[in-house]
Protein backbone atom coordinates (compact mmCIF):
# COMPACT_ATOMS: atom_id res chain seq x y z
CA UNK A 1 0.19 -33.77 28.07
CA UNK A 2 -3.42 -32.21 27.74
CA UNK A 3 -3.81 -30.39 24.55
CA UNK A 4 -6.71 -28.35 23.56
CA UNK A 5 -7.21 -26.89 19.82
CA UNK A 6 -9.41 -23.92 19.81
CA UNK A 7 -9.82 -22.37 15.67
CA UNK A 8 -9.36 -18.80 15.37
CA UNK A 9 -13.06 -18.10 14.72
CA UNK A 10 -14.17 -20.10 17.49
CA UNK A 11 -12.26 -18.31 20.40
CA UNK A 12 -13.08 -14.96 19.32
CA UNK A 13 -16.50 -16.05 19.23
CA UNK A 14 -16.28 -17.66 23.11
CA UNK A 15 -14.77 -14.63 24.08
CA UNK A 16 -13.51 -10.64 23.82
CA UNK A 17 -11.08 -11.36 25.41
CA UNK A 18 -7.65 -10.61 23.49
CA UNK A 19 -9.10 -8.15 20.95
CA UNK A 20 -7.75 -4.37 20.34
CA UNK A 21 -8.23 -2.69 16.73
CA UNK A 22 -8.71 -6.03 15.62
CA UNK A 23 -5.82 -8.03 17.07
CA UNK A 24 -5.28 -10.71 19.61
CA UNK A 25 -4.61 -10.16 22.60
CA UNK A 26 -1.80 -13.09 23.33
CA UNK A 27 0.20 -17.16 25.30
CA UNK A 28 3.30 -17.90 25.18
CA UNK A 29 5.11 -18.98 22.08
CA UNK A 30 8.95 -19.93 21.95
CA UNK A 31 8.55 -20.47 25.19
CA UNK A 32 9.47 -23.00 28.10
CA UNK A 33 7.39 -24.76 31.33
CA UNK A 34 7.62 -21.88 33.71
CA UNK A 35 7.32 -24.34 36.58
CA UNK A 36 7.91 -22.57 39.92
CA UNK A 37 10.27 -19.99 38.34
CA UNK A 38 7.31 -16.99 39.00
CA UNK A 39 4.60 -18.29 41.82
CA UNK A 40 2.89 -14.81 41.49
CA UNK A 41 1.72 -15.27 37.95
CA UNK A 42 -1.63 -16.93 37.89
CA UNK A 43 -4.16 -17.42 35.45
CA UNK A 44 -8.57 -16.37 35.56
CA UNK A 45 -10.56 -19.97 35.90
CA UNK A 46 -13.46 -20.23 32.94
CA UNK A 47 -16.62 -21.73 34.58
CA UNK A 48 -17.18 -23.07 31.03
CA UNK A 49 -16.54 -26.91 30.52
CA UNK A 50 -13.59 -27.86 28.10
CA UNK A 51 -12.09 -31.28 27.38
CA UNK A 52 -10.39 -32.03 30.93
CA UNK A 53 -12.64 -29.42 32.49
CA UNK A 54 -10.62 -26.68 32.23
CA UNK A 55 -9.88 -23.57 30.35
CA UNK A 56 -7.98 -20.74 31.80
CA UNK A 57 -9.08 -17.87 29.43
CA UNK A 58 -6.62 -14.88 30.89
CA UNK A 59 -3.15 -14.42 33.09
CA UNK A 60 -2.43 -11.73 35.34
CA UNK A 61 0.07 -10.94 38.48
CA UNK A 62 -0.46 -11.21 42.62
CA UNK A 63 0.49 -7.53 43.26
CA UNK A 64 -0.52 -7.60 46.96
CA UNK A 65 -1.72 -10.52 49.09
CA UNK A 66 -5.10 -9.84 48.06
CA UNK A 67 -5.24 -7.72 44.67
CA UNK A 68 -4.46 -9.52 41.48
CA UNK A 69 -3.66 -7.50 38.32
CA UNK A 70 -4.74 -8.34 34.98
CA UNK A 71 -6.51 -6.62 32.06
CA UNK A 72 -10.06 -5.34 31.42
CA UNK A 73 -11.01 -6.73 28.94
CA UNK A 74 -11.00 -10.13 30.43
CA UNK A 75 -13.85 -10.35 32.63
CA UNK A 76 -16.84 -7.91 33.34
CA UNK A 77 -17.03 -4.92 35.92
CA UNK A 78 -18.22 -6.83 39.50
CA UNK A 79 -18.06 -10.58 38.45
CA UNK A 80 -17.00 -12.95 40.92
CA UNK A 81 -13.70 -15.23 39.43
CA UNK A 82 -11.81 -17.33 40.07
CA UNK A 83 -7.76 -17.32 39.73
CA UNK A 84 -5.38 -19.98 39.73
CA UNK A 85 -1.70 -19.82 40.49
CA UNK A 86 -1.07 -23.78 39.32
CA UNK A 87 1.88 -23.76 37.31
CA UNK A 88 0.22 -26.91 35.36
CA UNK A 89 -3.69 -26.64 36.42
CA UNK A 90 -6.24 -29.10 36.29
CA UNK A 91 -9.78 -29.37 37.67
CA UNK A 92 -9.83 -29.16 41.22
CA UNK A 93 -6.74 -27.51 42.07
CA UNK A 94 -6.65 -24.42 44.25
CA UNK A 95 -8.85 -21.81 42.74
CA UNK A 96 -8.83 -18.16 44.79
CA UNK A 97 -12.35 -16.40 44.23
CA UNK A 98 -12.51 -12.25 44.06
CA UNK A 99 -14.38 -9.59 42.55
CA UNK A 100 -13.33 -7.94 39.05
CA UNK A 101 -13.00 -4.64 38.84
CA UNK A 102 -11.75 -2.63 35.40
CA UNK A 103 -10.46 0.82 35.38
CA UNK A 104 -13.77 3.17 34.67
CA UNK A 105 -11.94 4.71 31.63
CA UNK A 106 -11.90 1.43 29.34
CA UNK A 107 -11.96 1.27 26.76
CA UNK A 108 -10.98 4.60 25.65
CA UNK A 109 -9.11 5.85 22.74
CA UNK A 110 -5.61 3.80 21.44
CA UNK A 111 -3.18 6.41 23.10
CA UNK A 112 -4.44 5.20 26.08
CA UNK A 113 -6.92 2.65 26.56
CA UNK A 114 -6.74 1.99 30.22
CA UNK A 115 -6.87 -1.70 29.71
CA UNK A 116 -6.15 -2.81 33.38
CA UNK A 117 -7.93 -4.83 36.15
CA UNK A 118 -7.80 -6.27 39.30
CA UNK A 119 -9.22 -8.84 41.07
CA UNK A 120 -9.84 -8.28 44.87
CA UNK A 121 -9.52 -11.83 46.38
CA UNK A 122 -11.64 -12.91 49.23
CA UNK A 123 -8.56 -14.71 51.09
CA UNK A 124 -4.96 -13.54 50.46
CA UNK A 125 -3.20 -15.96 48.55
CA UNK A 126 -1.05 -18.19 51.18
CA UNK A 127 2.57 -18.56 50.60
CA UNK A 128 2.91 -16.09 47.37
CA UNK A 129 5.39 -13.25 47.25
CA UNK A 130 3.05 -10.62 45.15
CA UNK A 131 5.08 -8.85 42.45
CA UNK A 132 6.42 -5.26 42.58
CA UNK A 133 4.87 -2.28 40.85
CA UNK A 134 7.27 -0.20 38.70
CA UNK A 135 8.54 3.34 40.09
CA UNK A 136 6.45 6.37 38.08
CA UNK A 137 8.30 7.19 34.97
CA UNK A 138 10.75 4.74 35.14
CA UNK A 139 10.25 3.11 31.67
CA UNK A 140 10.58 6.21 29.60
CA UNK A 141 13.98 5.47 28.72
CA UNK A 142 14.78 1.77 28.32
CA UNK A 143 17.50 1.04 26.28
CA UNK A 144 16.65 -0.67 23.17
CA UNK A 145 18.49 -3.69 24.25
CA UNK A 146 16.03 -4.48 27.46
CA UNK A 147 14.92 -7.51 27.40
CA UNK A 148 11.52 -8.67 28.90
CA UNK A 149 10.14 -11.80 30.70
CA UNK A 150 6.34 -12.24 29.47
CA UNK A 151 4.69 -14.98 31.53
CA UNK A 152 1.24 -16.38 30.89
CA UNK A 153 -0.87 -19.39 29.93
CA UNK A 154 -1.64 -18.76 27.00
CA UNK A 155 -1.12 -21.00 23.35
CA UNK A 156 1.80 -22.20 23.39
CA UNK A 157 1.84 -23.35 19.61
CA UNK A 158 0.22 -22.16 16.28
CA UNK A 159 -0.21 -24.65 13.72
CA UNK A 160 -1.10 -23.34 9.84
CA UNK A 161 -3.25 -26.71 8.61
CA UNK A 162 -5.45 -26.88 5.82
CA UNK A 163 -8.52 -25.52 7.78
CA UNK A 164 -7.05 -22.82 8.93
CA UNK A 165 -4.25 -21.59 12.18
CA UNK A 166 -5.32 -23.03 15.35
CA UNK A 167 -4.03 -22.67 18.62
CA UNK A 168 -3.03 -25.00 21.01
CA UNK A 169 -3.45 -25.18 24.75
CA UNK A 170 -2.60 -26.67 28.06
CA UNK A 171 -3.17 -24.53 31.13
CA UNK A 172 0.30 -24.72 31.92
CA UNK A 173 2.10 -21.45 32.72
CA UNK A 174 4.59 -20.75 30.36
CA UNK A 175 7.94 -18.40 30.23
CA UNK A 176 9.51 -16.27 27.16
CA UNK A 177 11.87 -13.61 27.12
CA UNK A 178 11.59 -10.85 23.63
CA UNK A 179 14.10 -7.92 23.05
CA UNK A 180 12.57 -3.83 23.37
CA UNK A 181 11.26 -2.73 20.39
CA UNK A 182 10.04 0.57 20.77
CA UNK A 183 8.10 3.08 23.65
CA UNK A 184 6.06 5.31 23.80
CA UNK A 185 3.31 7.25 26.11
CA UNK A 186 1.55 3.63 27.13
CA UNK A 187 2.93 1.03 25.34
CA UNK A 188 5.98 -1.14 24.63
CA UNK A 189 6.18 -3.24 21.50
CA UNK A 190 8.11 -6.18 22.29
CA UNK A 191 9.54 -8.79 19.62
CA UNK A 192 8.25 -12.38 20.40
CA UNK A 193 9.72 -13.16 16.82
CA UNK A 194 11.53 -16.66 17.40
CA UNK A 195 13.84 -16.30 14.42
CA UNK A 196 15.40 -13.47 16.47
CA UNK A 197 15.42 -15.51 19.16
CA UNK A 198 12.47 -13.77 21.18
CA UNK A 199 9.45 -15.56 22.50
CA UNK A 200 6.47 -13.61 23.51
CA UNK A 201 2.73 -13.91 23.68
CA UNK A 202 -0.98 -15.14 22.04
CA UNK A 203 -4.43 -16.04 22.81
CA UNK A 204 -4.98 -16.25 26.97
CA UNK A 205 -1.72 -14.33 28.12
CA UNK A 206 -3.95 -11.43 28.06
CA UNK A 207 -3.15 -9.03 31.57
CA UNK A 208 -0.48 -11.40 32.20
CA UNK A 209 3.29 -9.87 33.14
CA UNK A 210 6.34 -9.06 31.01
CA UNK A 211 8.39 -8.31 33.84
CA UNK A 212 11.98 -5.92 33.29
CA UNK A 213 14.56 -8.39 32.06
CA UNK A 214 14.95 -10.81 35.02
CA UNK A 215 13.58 -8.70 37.88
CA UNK A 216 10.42 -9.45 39.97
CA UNK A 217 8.99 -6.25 38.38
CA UNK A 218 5.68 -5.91 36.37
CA UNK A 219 6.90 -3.05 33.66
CA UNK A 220 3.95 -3.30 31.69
CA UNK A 221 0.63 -6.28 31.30
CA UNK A 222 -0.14 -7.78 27.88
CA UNK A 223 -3.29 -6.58 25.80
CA UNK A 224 -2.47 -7.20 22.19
CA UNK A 225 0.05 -8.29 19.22
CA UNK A 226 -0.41 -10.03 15.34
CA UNK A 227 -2.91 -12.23 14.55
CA UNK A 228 -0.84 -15.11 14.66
CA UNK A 229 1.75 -14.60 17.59
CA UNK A 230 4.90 -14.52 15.36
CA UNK A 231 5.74 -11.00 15.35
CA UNK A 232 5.22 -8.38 18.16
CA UNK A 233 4.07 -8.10 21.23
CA UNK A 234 2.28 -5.14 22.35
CA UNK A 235 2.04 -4.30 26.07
CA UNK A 236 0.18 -1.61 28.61
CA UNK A 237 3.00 0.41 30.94
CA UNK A 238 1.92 0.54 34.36
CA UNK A 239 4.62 3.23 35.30
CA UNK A 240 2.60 5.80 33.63
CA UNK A 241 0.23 8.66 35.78
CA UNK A 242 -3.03 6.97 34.11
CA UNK A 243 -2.05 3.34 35.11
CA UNK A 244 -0.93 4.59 38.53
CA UNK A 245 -4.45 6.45 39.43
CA UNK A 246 -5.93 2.96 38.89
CA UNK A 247 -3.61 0.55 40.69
CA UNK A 248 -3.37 3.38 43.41
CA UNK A 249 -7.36 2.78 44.33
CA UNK A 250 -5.92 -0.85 45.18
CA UNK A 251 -2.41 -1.34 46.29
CA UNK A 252 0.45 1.19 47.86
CA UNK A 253 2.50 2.16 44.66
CA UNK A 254 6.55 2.36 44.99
């Protein structure tokens, strides 16, 4: 297996990408090899050289055959990238190029900081079914026992050594599932704590799914959670009016 260790420090210093009021956004931890259990869930292509070549820096979802949803903060307004949908990528597999474009309002104040993106493809993705959108409103009132699939490629281990936590990575697309927390305007907090037995999210599952309990829709895209992926998992609703004036410019909404 290819494993990459990237120091704390170092990745905040390659890249933004993860970081709101100081925290990470996160991969997968407690998770499993996703293998071809969600085809839609792909991950953003870093031109930069790593190791095997390779270093897949973001997640998002296929939302239409041509629109690809992810977050913000993860790429610049206009820049051409590249997305995956490998479940176990390495250099020269399929890569889909696009243009990124962030909502206009981002970042904006932590009630709402419109951290969403999409990436127009050039070429529809061939042989994908694109995920569903949810209904407007419809998360307001989740039960607190609604569980949550989070999907990514993200680190899929944190190690505490003497020099520090580092994180360790793969580009394989990983799967979790993590119990409702709590809800409110834009977010939901969901527990990725594994001695509750919830997995959830870290470094490079940022704008990738957590998708209601075991349905094929996106409730909400990860942006943030603790430092060290142990804890919570904090996630941007895209059933809300804000998210839907966005993702409206792009795709039909249910």
């Amino acid at each position: 297996m290819r494993r990459r260790l990237l120091v704390l420090p170092m990745l905040l210093g390659v890249m933004f990408a993860g970081l709101l009021t100081g925290s990470p956004a996160t991969a997968i931890i407690n998770g499993t090899f996703d293998g071809t259990g969600h085809p839609n869930v792909g991950g953003l292509v870093s031109p930069t050289q790593y190791g095997d070549g390779t270093w897949l820096y973001c997640s998002g979802t296929l939302i239409s055959p041509t629109v690809f949803l992810t977050a913000a903060h993860c790429a610049t307004e206009g820049e051409r990238v590249g997305v995956t949908f490998d479940s176990d990528y390495e250099a020269g597999d399929k890569v889909y190029y696009g243009t990124f474009h962030a909502d206009p309002l981002y970042p904006d104040n932590t009630s709402d900081v419109h951290d969403l993106a999409v990436v127009v493809l050039e070429k529809p993705a061939q042989g994908i079914t694109p995920a569903q959108l949810p209904e407007a409103g419809s998360l307001s009132n989740l039960p607190g026992t609604q569980r949550f699939t989070s999907v990514g490629y993200g680190a899929y281990e944190v190690t505490n050594d003497p020099g520090g936590h580092r994180y360790l990575y793969d580009d394989r697309r990983m799967v979790a599932t993590g119990e409702l927390n709590s809800i409110n305007k834009t977010w939901l907090r969901i527990s990725g704590n594994p001695s509750t037995g919830n997995g959830g999210t870290c470094y490079g599952d940022s704008g990738g799914p957590n998708f209601l309990g075991t349905t094929n829709i996106v409730a909400a895209t990860t942006v943030t959670g603790d430092a060290i992926c142990r804890s919570t998992n904090v996630v941007y609703r895209l059933d809300t009016e804000s998210a839907r004036a966005f993702l409206g410019q792009f795709v039909v909404l249910p």
